[in-house]
Protein backbone atom coordinates (compact mmCIF):
# COMPACT_ATOMS: atom_id res chain seq x y z
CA UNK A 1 -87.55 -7.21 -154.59
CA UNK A 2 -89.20 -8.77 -157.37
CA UNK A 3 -90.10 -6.75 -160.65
CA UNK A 4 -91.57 -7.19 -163.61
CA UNK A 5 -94.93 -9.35 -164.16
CA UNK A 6 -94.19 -11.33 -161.13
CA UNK A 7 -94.58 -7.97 -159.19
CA UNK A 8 -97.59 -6.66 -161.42
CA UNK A 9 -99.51 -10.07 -160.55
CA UNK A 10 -99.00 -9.69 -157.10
CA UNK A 11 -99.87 -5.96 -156.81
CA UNK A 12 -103.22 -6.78 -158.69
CA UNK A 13 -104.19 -9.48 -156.36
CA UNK A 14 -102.85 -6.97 -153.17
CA UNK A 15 -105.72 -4.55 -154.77
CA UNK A 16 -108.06 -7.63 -155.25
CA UNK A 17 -108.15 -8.18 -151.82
CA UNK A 18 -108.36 -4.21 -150.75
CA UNK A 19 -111.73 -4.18 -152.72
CA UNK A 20 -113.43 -7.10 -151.22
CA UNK A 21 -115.02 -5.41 -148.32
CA UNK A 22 -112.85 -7.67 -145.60
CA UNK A 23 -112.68 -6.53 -141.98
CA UNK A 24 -109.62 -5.35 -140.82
CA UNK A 25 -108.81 -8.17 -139.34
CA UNK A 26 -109.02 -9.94 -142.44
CA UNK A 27 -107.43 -7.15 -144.84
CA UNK A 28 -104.62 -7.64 -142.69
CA UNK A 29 -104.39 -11.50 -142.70
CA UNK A 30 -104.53 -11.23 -146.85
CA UNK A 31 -102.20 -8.64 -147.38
CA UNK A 32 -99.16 -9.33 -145.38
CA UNK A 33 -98.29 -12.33 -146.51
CA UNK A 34 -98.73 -11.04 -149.69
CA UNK A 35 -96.33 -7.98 -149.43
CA UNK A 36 -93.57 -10.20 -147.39
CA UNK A 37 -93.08 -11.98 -151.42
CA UNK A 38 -92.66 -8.34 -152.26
CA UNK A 39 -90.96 -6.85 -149.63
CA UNK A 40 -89.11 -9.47 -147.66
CA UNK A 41 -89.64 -8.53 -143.42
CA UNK A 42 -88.52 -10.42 -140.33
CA UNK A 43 -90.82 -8.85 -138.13
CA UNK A 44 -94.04 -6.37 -138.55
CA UNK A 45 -96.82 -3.83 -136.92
CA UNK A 46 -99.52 -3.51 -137.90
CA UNK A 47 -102.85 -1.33 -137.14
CA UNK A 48 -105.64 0.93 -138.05
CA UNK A 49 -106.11 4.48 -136.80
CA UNK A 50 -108.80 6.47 -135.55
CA UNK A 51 -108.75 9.40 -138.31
CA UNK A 52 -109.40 11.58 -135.39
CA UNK A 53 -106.52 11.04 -133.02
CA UNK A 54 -104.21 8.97 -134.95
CA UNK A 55 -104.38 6.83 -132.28
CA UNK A 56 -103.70 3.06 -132.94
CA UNK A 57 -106.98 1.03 -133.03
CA UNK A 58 -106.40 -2.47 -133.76
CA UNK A 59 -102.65 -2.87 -133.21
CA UNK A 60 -101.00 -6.45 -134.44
CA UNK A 61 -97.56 -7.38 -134.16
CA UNK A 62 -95.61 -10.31 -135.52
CA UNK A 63 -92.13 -11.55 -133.78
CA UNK A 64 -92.51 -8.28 -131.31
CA UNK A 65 -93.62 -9.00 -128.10
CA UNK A 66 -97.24 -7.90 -127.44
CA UNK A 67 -96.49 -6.58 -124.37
CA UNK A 68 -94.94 -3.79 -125.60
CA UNK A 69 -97.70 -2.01 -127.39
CA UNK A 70 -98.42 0.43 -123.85
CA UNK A 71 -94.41 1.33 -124.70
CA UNK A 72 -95.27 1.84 -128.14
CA UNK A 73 -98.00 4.38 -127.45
CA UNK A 74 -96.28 6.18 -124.74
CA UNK A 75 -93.06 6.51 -127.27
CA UNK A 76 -95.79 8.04 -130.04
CA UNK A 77 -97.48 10.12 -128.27
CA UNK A 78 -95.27 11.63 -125.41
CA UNK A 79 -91.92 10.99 -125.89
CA UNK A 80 -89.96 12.41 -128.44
CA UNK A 81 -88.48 10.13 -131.09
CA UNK A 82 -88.08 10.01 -135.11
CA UNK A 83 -89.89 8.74 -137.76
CA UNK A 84 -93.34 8.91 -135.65
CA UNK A 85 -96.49 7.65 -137.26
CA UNK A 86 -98.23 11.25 -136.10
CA UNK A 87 -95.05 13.10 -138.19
CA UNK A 88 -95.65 10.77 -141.37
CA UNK A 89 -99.44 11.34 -141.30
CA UNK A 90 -98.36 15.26 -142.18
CA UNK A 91 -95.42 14.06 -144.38
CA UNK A 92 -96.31 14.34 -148.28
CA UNK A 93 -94.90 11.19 -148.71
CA UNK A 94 -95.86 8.82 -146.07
CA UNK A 95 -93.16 6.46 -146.02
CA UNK A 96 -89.81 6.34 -144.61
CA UNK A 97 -87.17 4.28 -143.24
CA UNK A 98 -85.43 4.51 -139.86
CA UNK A 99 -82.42 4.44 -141.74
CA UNK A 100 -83.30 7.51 -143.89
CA UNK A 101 -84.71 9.48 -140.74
CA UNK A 102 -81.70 8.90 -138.96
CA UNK A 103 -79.00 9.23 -141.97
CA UNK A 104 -77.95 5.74 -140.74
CA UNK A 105 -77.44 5.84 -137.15
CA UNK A 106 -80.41 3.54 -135.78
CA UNK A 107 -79.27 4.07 -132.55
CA UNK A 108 -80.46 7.91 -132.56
CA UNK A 109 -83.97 6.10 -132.10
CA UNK A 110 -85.24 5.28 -128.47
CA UNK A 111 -87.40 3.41 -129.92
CA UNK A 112 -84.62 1.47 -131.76
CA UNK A 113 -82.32 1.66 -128.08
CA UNK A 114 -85.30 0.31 -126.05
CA UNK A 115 -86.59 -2.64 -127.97
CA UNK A 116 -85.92 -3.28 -131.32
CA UNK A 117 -81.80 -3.63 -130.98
CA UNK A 118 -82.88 -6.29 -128.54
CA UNK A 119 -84.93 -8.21 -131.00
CA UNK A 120 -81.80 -8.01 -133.10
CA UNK A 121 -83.70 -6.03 -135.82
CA UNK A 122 -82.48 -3.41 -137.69
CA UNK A 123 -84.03 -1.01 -140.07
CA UNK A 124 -87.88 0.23 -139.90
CA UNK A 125 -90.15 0.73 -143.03
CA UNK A 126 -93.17 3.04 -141.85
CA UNK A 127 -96.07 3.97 -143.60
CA UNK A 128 -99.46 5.67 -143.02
CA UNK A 129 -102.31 4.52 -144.71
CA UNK A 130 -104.46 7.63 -146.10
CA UNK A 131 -107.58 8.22 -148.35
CA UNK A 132 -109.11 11.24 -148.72
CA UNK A 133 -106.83 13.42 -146.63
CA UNK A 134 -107.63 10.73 -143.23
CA UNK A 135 -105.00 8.30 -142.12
CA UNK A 136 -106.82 5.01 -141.42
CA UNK A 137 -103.59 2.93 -140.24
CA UNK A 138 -100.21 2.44 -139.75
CA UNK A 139 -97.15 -0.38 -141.55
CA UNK A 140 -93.84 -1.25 -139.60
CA UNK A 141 -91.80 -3.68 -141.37
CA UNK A 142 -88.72 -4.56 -139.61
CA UNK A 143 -85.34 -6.69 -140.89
CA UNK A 144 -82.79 -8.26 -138.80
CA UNK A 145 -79.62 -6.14 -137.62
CA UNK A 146 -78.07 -4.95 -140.62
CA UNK A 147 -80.46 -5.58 -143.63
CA UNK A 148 -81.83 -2.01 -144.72
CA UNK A 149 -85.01 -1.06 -147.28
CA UNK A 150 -84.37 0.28 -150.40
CA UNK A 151 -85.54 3.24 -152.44
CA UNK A 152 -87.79 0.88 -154.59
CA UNK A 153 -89.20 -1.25 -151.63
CA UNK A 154 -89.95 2.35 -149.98
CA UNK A 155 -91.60 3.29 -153.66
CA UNK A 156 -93.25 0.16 -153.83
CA UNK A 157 -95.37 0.56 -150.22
CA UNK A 158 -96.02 4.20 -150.87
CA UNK A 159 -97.87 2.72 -154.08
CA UNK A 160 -99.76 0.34 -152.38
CA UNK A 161 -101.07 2.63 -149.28
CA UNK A 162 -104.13 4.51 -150.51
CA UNK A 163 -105.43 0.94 -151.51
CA UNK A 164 -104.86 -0.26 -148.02
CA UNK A 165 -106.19 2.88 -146.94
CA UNK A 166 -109.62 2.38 -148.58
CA UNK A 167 -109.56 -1.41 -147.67
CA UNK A 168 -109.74 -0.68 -144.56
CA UNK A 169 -112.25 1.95 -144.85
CA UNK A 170 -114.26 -0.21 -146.62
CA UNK A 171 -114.02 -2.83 -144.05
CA UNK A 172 -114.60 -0.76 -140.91
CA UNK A 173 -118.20 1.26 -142.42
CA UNK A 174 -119.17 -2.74 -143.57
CA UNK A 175 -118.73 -4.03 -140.36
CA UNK A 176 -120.75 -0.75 -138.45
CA UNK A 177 -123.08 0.07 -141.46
CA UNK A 178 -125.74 -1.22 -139.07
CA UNK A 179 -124.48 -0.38 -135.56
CA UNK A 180 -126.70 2.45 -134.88
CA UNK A 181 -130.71 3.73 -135.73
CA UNK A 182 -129.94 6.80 -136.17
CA UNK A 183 -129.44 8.43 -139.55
CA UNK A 184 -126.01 9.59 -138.72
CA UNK A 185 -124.87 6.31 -139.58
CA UNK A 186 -122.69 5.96 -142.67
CA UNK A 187 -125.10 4.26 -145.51
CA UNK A 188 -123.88 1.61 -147.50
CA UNK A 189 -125.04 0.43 -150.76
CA UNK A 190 -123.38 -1.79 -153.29
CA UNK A 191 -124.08 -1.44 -157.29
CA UNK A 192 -123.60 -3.65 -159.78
CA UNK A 193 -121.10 -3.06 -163.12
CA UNK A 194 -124.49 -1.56 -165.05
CA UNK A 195 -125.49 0.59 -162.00
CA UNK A 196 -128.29 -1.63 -160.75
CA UNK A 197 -128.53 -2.52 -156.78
CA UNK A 198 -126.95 -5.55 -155.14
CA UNK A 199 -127.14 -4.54 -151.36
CA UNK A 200 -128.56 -1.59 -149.61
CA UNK A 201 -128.14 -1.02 -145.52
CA UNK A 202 -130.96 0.41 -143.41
CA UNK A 203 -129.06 3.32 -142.95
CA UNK A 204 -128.64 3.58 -146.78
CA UNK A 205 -132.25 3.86 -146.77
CA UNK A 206 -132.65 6.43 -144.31
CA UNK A 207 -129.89 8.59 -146.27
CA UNK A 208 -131.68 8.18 -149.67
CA UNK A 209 -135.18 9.25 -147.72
CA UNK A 210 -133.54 12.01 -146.25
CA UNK A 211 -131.66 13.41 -149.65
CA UNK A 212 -135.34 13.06 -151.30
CA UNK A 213 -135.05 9.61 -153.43
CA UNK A 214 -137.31 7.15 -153.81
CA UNK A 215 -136.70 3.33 -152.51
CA UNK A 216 -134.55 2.03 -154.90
CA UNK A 217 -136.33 -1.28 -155.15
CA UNK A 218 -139.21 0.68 -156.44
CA UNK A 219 -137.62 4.03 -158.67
CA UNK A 220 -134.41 2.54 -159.36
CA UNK A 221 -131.04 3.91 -158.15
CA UNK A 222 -130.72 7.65 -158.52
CA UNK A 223 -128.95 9.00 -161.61
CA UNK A 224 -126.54 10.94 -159.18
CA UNK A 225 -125.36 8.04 -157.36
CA UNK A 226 -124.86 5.68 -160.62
CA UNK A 227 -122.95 8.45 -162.05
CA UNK A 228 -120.64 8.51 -158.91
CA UNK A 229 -120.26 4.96 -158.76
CA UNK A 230 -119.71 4.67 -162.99
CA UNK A 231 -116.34 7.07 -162.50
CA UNK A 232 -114.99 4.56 -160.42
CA UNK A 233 -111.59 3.16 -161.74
CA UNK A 234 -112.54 -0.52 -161.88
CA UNK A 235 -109.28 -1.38 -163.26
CA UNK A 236 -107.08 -0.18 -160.49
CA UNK A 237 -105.07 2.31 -162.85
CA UNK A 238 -105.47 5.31 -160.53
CA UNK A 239 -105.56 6.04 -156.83
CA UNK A 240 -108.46 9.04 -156.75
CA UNK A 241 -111.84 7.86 -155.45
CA UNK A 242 -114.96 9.76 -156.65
CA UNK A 243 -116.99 11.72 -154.19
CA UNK A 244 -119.72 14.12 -154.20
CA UNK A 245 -121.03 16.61 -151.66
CA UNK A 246 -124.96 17.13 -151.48
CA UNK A 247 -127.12 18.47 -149.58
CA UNK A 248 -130.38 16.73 -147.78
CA UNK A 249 -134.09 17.95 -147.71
CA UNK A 250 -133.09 19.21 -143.85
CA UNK A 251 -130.24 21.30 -145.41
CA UNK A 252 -127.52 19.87 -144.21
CA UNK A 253 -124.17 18.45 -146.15
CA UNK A 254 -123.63 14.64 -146.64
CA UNK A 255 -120.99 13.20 -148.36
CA UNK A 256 -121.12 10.72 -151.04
CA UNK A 257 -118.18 8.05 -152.23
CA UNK A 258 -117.73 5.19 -154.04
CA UNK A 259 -114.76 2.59 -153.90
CA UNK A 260 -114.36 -0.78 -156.00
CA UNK A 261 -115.29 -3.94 -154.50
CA UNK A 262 -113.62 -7.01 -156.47
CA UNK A 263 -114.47 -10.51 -155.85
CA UNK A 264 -114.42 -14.03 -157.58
CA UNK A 265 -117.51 -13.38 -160.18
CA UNK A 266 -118.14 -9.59 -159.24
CA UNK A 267 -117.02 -6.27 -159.79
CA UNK A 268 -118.86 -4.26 -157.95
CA UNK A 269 -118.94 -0.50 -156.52
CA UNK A 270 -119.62 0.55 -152.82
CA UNK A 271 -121.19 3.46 -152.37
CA UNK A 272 -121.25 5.41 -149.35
CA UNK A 273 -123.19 8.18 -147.89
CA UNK A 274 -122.18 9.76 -144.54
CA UNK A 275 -121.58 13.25 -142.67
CA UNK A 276 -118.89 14.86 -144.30
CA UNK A 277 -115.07 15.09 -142.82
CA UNK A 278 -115.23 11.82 -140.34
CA UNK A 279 -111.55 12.55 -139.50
CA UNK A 280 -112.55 16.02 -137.95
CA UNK A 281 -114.94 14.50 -135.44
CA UNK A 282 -114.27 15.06 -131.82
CA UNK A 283 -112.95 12.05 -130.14
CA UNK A 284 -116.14 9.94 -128.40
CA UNK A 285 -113.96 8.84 -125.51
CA UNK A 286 -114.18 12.81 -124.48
CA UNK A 287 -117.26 13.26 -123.98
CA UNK A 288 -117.40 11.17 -120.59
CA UNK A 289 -115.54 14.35 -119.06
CA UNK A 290 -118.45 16.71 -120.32
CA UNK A 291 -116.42 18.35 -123.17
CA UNK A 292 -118.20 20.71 -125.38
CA UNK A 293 -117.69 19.62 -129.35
CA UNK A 294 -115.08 22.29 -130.04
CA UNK A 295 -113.17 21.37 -126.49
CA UNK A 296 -113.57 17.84 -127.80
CA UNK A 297 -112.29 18.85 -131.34
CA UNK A 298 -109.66 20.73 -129.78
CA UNK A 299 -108.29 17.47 -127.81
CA UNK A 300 -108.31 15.37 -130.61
CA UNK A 301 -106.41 17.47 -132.23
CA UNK A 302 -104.13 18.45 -129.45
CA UNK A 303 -103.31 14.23 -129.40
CA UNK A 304 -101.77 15.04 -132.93
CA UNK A 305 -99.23 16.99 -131.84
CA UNK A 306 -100.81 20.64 -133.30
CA UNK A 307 -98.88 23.68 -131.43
CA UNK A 308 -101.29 26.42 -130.81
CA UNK A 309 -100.85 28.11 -134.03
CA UNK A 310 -101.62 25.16 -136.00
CA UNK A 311 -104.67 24.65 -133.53
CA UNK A 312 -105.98 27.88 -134.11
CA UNK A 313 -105.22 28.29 -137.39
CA UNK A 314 -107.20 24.11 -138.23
CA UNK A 315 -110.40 26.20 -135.95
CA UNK A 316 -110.39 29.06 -137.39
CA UNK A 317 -110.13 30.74 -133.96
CA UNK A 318 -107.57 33.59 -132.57
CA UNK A 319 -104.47 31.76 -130.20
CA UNK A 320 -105.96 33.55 -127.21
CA UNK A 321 -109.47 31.29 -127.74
CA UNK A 322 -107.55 28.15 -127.90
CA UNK A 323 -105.70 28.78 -124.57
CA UNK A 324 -109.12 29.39 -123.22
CA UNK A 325 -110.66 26.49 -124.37
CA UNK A 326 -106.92 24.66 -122.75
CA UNK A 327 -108.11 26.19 -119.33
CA UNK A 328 -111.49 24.79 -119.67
CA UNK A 329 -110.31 21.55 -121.05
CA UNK A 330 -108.02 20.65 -118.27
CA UNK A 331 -109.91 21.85 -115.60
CA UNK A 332 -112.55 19.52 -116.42
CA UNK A 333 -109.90 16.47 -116.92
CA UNK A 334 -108.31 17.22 -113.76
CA UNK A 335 -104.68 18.19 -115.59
CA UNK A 336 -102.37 20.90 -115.89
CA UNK A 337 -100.70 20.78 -119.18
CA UNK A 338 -101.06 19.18 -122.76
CA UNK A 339 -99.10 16.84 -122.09
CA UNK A 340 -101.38 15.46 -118.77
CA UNK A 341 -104.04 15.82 -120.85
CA UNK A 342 -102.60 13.45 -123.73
CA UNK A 343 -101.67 11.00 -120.83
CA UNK A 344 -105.33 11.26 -119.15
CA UNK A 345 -106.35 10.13 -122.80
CA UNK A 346 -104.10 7.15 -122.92
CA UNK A 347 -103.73 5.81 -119.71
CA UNK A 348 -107.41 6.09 -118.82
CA UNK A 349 -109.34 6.26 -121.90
CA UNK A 350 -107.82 4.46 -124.83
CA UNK A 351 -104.96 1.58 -123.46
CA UNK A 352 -107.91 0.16 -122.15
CA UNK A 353 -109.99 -0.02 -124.99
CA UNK A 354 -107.05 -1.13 -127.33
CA UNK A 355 -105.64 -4.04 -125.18
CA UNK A 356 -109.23 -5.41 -124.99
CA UNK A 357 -109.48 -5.28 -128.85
CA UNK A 358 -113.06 -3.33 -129.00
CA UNK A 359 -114.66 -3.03 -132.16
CA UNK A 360 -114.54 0.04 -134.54
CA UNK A 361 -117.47 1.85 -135.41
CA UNK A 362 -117.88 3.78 -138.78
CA UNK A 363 -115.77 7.09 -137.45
CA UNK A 364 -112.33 4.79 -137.07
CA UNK A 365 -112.65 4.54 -133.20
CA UNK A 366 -114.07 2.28 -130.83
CA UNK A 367 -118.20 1.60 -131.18
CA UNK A 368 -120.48 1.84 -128.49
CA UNK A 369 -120.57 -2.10 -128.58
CA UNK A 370 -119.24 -4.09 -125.71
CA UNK A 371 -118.47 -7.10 -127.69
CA UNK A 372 -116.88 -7.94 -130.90
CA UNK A 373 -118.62 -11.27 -130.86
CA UNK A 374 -121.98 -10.84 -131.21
CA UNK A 375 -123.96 -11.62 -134.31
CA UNK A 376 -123.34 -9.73 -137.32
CA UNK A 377 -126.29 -7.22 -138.52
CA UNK A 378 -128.37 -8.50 -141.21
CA UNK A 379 -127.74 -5.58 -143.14
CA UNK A 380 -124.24 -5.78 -142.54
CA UNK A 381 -124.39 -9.40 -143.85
CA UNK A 382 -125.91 -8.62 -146.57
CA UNK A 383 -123.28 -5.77 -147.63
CA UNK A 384 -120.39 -8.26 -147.12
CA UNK A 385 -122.07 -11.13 -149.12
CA UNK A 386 -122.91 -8.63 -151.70
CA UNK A 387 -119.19 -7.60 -151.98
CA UNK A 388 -118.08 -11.40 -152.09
CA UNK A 389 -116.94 -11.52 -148.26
């Protein structure tokens, strides 16, 4: 791979492009051609996650037949394989080769057995994409039979992940930052290098109401929030975002962060103010089976692969609740184990969803919205001409 300046350039204008506030779509579409001059790959996958589920959102694949994404999920989530996406989002490290997994012999895989020996590829790169302890999406890079990764290619992607991470967080809140009324919705604004405004969301303005500011326009931007967005590491040097916990005039928590936004004349700093811990919201697709939150809490989580210990332990509940809340939850689905339940999910819930490309709203999964064509918000616009998009 390359090294040196060459490499240096190329990572700056990989984290260039995570700042500009691009949808996924178009994160994606900048930074794989990109990383290929980096880390040379005959074939790739390529998604985002819901943080809830770690279920694939927006799956893309290049020189693997999209057909096989329904294989894909079933081989994730139900059959038992290595180097899973749902292990890796646990692992400290995030990254690994098939190779490595499978101390050379590819052909331990099913996964490699079934489709990718067929495709006359050979090893797997895999990496989640996290930011503050969420995975927002997943990286298979793929050579042909009998080229492998090395060490510093694996080194090199582990690098760049948290920046992918937040580029696509970025993208997804920017793209739903006016999808709903309510003041649930994640608030967006976008500050200037000298802490001034540049962009504010209707939702922003509902937060900053309900935390007890003034409109911005009018009393300037509060001291809190410039000081949140001034810690920001402009230059790229470090891979810790700022964020700040407060609590609103109602009494309850929201959850403040900021994350660079770098465009062709700007330098700029999002600023976002939401409900604390998105990726420990129940699942919405749940809720058409009448779910309580903590049975719908309980599923998400049970689609990660959590035994009952770890479920119990993540609630804060005794073992013997959890199996009672398992009784409930598949008497109302109509199944008799986990794994029924995890294939109610799938087959009838998500695959759906995911082969008809629906849009993301600001949790990671699918919005309300029917349609991922339909105008873009004002608001929305705004944000993304504010961040250079």
């Amino acid at each position: 791979m390359k090294q040196g300046p060459a490499l240096e350039n190329l990572t700056a204008a990989i984290v260039r492009v995570c700042r500009a506030g691009l949808s996924a779509h178009e994160l994606r579409g900048q930074v794989l051609p990109r990383l290929r001059r980096a880390v040379p790959f005959d074939a790739a996958f390529w998604s985002t996650a819901d943080p809830a589920t770690l279920l694939f959102t927006q799956p893309h694949q290049e020189e693997i037949p999209p057909d096989t994404i329904p294989y894909f999920v079933q081989n994730e989530f139900l059959d038992d394989d290595v180097n899973k996406w749902t292990t890796l989002a646990r692992d400290r490290v995030g990254v690994r080769t098939l190779a490595e997994a499978t101390d050379g012999d590819l052909e331990a895989s099913a996964r490699y057995r079934d489709v990718f020996s067929s495709l006359g590829l050979g090893d797997e790169l895999r990496a989640v994409f996290r930011a503050g302890g969420a995975c927002w999406g997943y990286l298979c890079l793929h050579r042909e039979r009998g080229g492998t990764f090395s060490p510093d290619e694996v080194a090199y992607v582990r690098r760049l992940a948290p920046y992918l991470a937040e580029g696509i967080r970025a993208g997804v809140l920017i793209s739903s930052a006016d999808l709903s009324g309510a003041v649930d919705a994640p608030g967006l604004l976008v500050l200037a290098g000298d802490g001034s405004l540049l962009s504010i969301t209707s939702a922003g303005e509902r937060w900053l109401e309900e935390l007890g500011y003034g409109e911005p326009a009018r009393f300037g931007v509060p001291a809190e929030l410039q000081a949140l967005a001034a810690s920001v590491d402009l230059d790229g040097r470090g891979n810790d975002l700022p964020r700040l916990r407060v609590r609103t005039r109602a009494g309850r928590w929201a959850m403040l962060h900021a994350s660079p936004l770098s465009a062709p004349g700007l330098d700029g700093v999002a600023v976002i103010i939401e409900e604390p811990s998105p990726a420990e919201l129940a699942p919405v697709l749940m809720i058409a089976y009448g779910l309580t939150k903590q049975e719908q809490t309980l599923t998400g989580l049970v689609c990660r692969g959590l035994s009952t210990r770890e479920l119990a332990d993540r609630l804060h509940i005794t073992a013997n609740t959890v199996q009672d809340h398992l009784k409930s939850i598949f008497e109302k689905t109509g199944v008799r184990s986990r794994r029924e339940l995890v294939t109610v999910i799938l087959q009838e819930q998500y695959l759906p969803r995911v082969m008809a490309g629906r849009p993301l709203g600001p949790s990671g999964f699918f919005s309300a919205e029917a349609s991922q064509s339909g105008p873009e918000s004002e608001a929305a616009g705004q944000a993304r001409r504010a961040a250079g998009g």
